[in-house]
Protein backbone atom coordinates (compact mmCIF):
# COMPACT_ATOMS: atom_id res chain seq x y z
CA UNK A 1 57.11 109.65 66.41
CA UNK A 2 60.00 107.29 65.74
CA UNK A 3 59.82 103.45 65.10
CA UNK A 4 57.70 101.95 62.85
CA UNK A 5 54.34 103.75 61.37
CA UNK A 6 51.39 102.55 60.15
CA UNK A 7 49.71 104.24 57.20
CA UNK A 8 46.36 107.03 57.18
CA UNK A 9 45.99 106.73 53.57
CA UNK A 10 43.43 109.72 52.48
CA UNK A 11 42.24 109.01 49.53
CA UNK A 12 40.50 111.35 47.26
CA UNK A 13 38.98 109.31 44.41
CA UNK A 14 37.32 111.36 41.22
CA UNK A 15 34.99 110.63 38.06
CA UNK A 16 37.37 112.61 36.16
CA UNK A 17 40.84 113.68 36.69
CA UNK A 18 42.71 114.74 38.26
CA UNK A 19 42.75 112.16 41.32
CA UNK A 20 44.12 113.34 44.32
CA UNK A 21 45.79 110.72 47.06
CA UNK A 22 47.88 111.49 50.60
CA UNK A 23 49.48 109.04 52.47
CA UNK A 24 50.80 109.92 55.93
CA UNK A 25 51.81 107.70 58.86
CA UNK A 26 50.64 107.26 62.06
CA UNK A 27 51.95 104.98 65.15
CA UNK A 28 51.54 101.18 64.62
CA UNK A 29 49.28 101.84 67.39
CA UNK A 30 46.91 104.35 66.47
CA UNK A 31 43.19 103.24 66.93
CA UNK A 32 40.53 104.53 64.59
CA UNK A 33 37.26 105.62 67.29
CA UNK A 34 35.09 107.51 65.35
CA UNK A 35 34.21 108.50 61.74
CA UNK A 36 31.41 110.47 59.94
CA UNK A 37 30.90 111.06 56.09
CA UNK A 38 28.92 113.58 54.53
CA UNK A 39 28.37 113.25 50.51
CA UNK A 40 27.69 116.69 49.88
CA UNK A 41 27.96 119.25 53.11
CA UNK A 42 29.27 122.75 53.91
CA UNK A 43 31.92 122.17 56.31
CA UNK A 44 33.69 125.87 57.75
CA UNK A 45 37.95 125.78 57.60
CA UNK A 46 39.66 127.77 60.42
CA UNK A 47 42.07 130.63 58.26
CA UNK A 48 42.98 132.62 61.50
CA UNK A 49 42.45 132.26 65.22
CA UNK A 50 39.53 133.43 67.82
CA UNK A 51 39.35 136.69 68.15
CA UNK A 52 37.07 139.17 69.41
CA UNK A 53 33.87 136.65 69.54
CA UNK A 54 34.98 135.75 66.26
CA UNK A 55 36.47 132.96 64.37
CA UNK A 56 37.82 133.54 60.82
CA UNK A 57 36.66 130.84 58.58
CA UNK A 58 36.38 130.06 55.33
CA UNK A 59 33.25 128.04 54.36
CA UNK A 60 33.51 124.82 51.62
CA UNK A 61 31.10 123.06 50.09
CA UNK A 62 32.02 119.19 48.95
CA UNK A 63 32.30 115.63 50.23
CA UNK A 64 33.44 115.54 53.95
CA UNK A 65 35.32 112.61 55.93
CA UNK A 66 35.89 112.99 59.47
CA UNK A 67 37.61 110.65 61.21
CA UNK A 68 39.33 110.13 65.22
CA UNK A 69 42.23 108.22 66.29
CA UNK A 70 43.58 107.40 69.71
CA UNK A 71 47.20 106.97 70.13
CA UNK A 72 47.91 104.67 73.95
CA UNK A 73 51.03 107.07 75.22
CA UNK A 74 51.06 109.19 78.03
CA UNK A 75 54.36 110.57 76.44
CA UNK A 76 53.00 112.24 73.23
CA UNK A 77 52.59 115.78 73.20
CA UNK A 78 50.13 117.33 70.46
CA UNK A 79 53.19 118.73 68.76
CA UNK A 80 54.72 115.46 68.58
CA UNK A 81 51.75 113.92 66.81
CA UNK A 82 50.90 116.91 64.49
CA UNK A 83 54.37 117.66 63.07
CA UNK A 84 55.43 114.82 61.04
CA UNK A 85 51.67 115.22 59.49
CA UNK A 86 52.72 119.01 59.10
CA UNK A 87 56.08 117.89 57.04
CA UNK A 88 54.35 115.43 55.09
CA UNK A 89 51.09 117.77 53.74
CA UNK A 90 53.97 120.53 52.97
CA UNK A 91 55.91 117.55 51.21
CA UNK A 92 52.73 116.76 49.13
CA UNK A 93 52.29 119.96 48.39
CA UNK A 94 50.00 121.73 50.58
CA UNK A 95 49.91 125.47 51.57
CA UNK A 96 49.33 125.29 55.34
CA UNK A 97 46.62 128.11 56.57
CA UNK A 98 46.70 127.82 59.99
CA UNK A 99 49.32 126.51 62.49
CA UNK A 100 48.42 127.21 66.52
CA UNK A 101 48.84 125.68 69.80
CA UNK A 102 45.68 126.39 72.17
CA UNK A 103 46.87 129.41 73.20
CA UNK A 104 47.68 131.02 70.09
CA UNK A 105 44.15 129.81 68.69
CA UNK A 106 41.96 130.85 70.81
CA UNK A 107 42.06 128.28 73.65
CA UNK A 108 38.45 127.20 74.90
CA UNK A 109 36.55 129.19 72.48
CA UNK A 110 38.38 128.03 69.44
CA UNK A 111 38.05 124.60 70.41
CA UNK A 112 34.55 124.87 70.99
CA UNK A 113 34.15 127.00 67.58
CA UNK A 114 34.98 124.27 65.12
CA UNK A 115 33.59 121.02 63.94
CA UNK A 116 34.92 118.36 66.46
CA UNK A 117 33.73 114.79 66.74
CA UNK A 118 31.70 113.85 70.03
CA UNK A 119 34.07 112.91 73.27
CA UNK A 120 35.10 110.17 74.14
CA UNK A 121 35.89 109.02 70.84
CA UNK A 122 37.71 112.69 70.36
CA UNK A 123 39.28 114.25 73.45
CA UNK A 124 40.22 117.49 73.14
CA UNK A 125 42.15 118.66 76.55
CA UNK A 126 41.55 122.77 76.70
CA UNK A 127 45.24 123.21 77.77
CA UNK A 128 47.36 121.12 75.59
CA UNK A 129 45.71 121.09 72.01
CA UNK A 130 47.27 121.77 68.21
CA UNK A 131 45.42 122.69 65.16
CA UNK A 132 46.21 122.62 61.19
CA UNK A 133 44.03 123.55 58.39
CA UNK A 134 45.69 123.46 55.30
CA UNK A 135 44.95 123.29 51.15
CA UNK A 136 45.64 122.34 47.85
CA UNK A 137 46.29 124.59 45.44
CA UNK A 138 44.70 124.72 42.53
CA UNK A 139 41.67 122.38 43.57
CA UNK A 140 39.06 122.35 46.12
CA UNK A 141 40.56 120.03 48.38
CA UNK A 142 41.59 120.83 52.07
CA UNK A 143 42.48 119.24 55.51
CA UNK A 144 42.30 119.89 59.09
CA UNK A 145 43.96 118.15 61.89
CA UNK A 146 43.71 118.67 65.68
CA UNK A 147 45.73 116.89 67.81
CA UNK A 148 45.56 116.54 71.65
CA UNK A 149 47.18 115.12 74.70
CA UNK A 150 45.08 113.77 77.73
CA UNK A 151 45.30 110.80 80.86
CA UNK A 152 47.37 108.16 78.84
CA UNK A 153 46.73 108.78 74.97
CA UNK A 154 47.07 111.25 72.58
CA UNK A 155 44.34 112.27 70.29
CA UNK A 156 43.94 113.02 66.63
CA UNK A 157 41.12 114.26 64.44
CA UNK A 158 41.38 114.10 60.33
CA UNK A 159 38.89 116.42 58.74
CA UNK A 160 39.09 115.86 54.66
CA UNK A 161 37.08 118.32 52.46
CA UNK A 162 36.54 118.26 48.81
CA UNK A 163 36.97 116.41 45.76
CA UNK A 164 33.88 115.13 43.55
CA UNK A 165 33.87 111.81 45.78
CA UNK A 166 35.89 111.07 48.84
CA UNK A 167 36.04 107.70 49.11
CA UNK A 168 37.70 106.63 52.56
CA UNK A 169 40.22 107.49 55.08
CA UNK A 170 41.43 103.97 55.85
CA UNK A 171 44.22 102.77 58.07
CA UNK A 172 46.68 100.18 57.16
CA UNK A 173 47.05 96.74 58.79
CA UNK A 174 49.89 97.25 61.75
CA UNK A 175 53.01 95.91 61.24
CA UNK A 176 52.93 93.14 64.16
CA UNK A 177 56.34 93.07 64.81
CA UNK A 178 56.58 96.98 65.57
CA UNK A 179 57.05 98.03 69.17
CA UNK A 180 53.79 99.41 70.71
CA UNK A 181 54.20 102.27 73.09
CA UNK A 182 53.00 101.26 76.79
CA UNK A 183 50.29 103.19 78.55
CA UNK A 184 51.35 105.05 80.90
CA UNK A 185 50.08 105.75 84.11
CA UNK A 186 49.56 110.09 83.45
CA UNK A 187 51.90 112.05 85.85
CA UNK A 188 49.43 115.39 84.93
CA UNK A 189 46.65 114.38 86.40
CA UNK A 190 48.31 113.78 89.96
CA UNK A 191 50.00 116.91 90.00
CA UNK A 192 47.09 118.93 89.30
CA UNK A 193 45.21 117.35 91.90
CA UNK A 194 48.50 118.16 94.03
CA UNK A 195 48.42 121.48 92.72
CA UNK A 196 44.72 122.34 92.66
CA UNK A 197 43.12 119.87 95.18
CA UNK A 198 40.93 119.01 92.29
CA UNK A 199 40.96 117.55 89.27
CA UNK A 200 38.45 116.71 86.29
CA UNK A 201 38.21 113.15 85.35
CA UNK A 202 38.08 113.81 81.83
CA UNK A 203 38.12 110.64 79.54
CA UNK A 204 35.39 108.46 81.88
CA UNK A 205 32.90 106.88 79.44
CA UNK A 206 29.40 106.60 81.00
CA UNK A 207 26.86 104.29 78.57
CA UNK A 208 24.86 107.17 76.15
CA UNK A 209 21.28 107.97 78.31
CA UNK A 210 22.86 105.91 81.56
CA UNK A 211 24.69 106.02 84.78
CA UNK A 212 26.88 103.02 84.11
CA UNK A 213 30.67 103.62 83.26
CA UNK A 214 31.41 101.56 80.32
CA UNK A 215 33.94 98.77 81.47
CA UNK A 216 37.23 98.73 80.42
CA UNK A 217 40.56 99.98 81.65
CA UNK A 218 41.00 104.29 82.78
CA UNK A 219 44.36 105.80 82.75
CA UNK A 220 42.65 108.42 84.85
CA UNK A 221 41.60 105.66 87.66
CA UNK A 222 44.36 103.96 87.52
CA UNK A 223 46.58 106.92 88.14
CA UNK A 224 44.75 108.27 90.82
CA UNK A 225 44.41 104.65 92.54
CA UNK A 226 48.15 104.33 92.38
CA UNK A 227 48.90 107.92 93.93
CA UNK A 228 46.61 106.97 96.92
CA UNK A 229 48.21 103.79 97.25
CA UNK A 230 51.88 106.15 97.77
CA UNK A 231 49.69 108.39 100.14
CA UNK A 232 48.01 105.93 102.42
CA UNK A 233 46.64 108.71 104.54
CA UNK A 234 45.11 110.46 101.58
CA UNK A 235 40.99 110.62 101.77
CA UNK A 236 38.93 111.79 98.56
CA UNK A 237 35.70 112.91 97.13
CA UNK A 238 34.07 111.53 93.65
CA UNK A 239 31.38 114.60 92.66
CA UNK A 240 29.52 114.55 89.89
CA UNK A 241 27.94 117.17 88.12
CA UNK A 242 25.16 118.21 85.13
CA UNK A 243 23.99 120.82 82.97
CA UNK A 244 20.58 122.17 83.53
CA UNK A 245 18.72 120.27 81.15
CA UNK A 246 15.58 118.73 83.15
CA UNK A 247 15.09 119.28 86.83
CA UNK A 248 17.18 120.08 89.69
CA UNK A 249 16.15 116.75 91.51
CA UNK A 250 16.72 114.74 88.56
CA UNK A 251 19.83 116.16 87.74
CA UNK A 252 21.29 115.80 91.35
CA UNK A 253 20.08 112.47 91.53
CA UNK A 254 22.34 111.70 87.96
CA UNK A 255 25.50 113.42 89.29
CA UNK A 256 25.45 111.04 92.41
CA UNK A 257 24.70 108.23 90.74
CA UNK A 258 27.56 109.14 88.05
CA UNK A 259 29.99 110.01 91.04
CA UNK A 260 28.96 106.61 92.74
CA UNK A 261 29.81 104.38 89.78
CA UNK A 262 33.15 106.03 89.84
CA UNK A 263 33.61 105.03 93.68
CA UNK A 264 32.54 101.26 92.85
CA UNK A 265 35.19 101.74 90.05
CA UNK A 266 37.88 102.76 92.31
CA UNK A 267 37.58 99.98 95.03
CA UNK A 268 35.94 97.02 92.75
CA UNK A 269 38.68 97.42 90.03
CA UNK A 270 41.69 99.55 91.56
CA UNK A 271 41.73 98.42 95.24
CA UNK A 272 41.21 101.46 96.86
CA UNK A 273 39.55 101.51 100.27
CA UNK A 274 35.38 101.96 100.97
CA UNK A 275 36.59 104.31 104.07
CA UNK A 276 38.91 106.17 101.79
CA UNK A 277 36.36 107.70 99.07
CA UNK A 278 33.48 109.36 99.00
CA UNK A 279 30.73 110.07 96.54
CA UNK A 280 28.12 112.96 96.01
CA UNK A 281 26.06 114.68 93.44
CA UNK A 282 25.55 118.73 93.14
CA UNK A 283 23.50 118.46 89.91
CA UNK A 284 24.05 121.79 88.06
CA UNK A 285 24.27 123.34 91.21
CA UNK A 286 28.38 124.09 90.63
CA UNK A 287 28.58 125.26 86.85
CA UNK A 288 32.42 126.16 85.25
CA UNK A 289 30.66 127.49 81.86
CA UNK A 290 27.70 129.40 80.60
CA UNK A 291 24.66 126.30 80.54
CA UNK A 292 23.23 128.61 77.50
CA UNK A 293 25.82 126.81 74.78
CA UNK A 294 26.21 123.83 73.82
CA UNK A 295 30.33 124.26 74.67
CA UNK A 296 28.95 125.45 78.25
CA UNK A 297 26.83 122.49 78.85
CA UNK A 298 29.03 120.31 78.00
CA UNK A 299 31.87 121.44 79.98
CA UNK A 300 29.33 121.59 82.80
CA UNK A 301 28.83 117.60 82.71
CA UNK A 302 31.22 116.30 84.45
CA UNK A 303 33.02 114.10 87.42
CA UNK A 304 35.61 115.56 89.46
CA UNK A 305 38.00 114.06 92.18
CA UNK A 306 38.30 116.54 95.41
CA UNK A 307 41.29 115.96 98.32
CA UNK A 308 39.38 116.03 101.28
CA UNK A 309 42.07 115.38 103.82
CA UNK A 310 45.69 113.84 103.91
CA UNK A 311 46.72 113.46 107.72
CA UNK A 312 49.95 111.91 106.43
C-alpha cells in the first residue's frame, strides 16, 4: 500500500480514563459497505487456528463495532492489505494473538467459524484470506482484522471489542488529489475457468428475497465477457444453484431464474452473443457442502460459469 492513505480512525471513547484511540490508514479508495454495533455483546476472539473440529477462542464481553471495507484493485493481495495494519497495532502497542494465512488457519472451516459480516458487503475468498486478532495489554480492548482478495477488490473486515463505550470506526474524507487504483479486469478468474472448466461467480449481488442482479458494474462479468471476446469460438453455461431450504421445484425454478439474469447480464451489458451462452437451474440438486450448516448452505447458493465447448 504505497501512495497516499486515507485514515480508519478507531476510536475508543470512555466515561473515565483511560481513553483509548488507533489511527491506521487505509487506501484513498477504500469504501466502507457494511457496519454493525452492539452496546453490550459477547463477541468470541480467535487465539489459535482450527483444529480438530475445534477453534480456540477466547470469549469477551463489551461494546462491539464491526465494520467492512472494499478496496477497487485486482492487484492487492490479503497480505498486502493486512500488514501495514499489522505494523501499525504493534506500533501502538498491541500484542498480536494470532497471525495466519487460510491455510495456516484453518481454511474453510476457520472462515466459517468466526463472526464475519454477510457477503457481498464482506467477501471472504476460501483460498486467498488473512486473519489478525490482537490486544491491549492491560485493558479489555482487542481487534480483529480479516483481509481478502477476490474478482477486482480486496476486502477488509475491522472487528473492535471493548472499552466502556465504543463510539465509531469512521473513515476520513479522501484526499482528492490522491491517485485511485484502477479496477482491474481479474486474471484468476479466467485461469481457473482455463484450469478447471468451471468457475464460481462469487461477488454477483442478487436483490435480498429476489432473482434480480442488482445493477451496477461486475469485475467477474466483465472478465469473463472479455476472455470470450479473445476466444470467439468459446460457448458457455450460466448454472445456478440453491440450498435445500423449501422445495425441489421451487428451488430449481430460483437457480434458473438466477442463472438467467446472469445470461441477460452478459449480452445486455457485456456484448456477448445469445448463441454463445446458456442458462439452467439444478436447484440443490449439485451441493459442494453439507446443507445441514449454515457455512454449507451458504456455500451451496451459488452461480457458476461451465465451458461447454471451444471449437477454436
Amino acid at each position: 500500500m504505497t501512495g497516499a492513505a486515507r485514515s480508519l480512525a478507531v476510536v475508543l471513547c470512555c466515561f473515565a480514563w483511560p481513553v483509548y484511540a488507533l489511527d491506521l490508514s487505509l487506501p484513498t479508495n477504500a469504501q466502507e459497505t457494511a457496519a454493525r454495533d452492539s452496546a453490550l455483546d459477547q463477541q468470541p476472539l480467535p487465539i489459535a487456528p482450527y483444529a480438530d473440529g475445534v477453534l480456540p477462542v477466547r470469549t469477551l464481553e463489551g461494546p462491539v463495532t464491526r465494520r467492512a471495507y472494499r478496496i477497487p484493485s485486482s492487484r492487492l493481495t490479503p497480505l498486502q492489505i493486512l500488514a501495514p495494519l499489522r505494523d501499525q497495532l504493534k506500533a501502538a502497542g498491541y500484542t498480536v494473538l494470532l497471525d495466519c494465512n487460510q491455510d495456516a488457519c484453518g481454511g474453510f472451516d476457520f472462515r466459517f467459524a468466526i463472526d464475519v459480516l454477510p457477503a457481498p458487503n464482506m467477501y471472504v475468498n476460501i483460498r486467498a484470506y488473512h486473519f489478525l486478532s490482537a490486544e491491549l495489554p492491560g485493558t479489555d480492548v482487542a481487534l480483529t482484522l480479516l483481509a481478502s482478495a477476490g474478482a477486482g477488490a480486496g476486502y477488509l473486515q475491522v472487528i473492535q471489542i471493548g472499552g466502556e463505550r465504543a463510539e465509531h470506526i469512521a473513515i476520513a474524507e479522501p484526499d482528492v488529489t490522491a491517485p485511485v487504483a484502477p479496477v482491474v479486469a481479474p486474471d484468476d478468474i479466467v485461469a481457473e475457468l482455463l484450469e478447471q472448466g468451471h468457475v464460481v461467480l462469487s461477488t454477483l449481488e442478487f436483490a435480498v428475497g429476489t432473482t434480480t442482479l442488482d445493477g451496477g458494474e461486475n469485475a467477474e462479468l466483465a472478465a469473463i465477457a472479455t476472455f470470450m471476446e479473445a476466444r470467439p469460438a468459446l460457448q458457455i453455461a450460466v448454472v445456478g444453484h440453491t440450498d435445500t431450504l423449501g422445495g425441489l421445484e421451487t428451488n430449481i425454478a430460483v437457480s434458473r431464474d438466477r442463472a438467467q439474469a446472469v445470461r441477460t447480464a452478459l449480452i445486455d451489458e457485456y456484448g456477448v452473443a445469445p448463441e454463445r451462452v446458456e442458462a439452467d437451474g439444478m436447484g440443490y440438486l449439485a451441493p459442494i457442502a453439507s446443507n445441514l450448516t449454515d457455512a454449507g448452505r451458504e456455500a451451496n447458493r451459488r452461480v457458476e460459469v461451465i465451458i461447454v465447448g471451444d471449437d477454436g
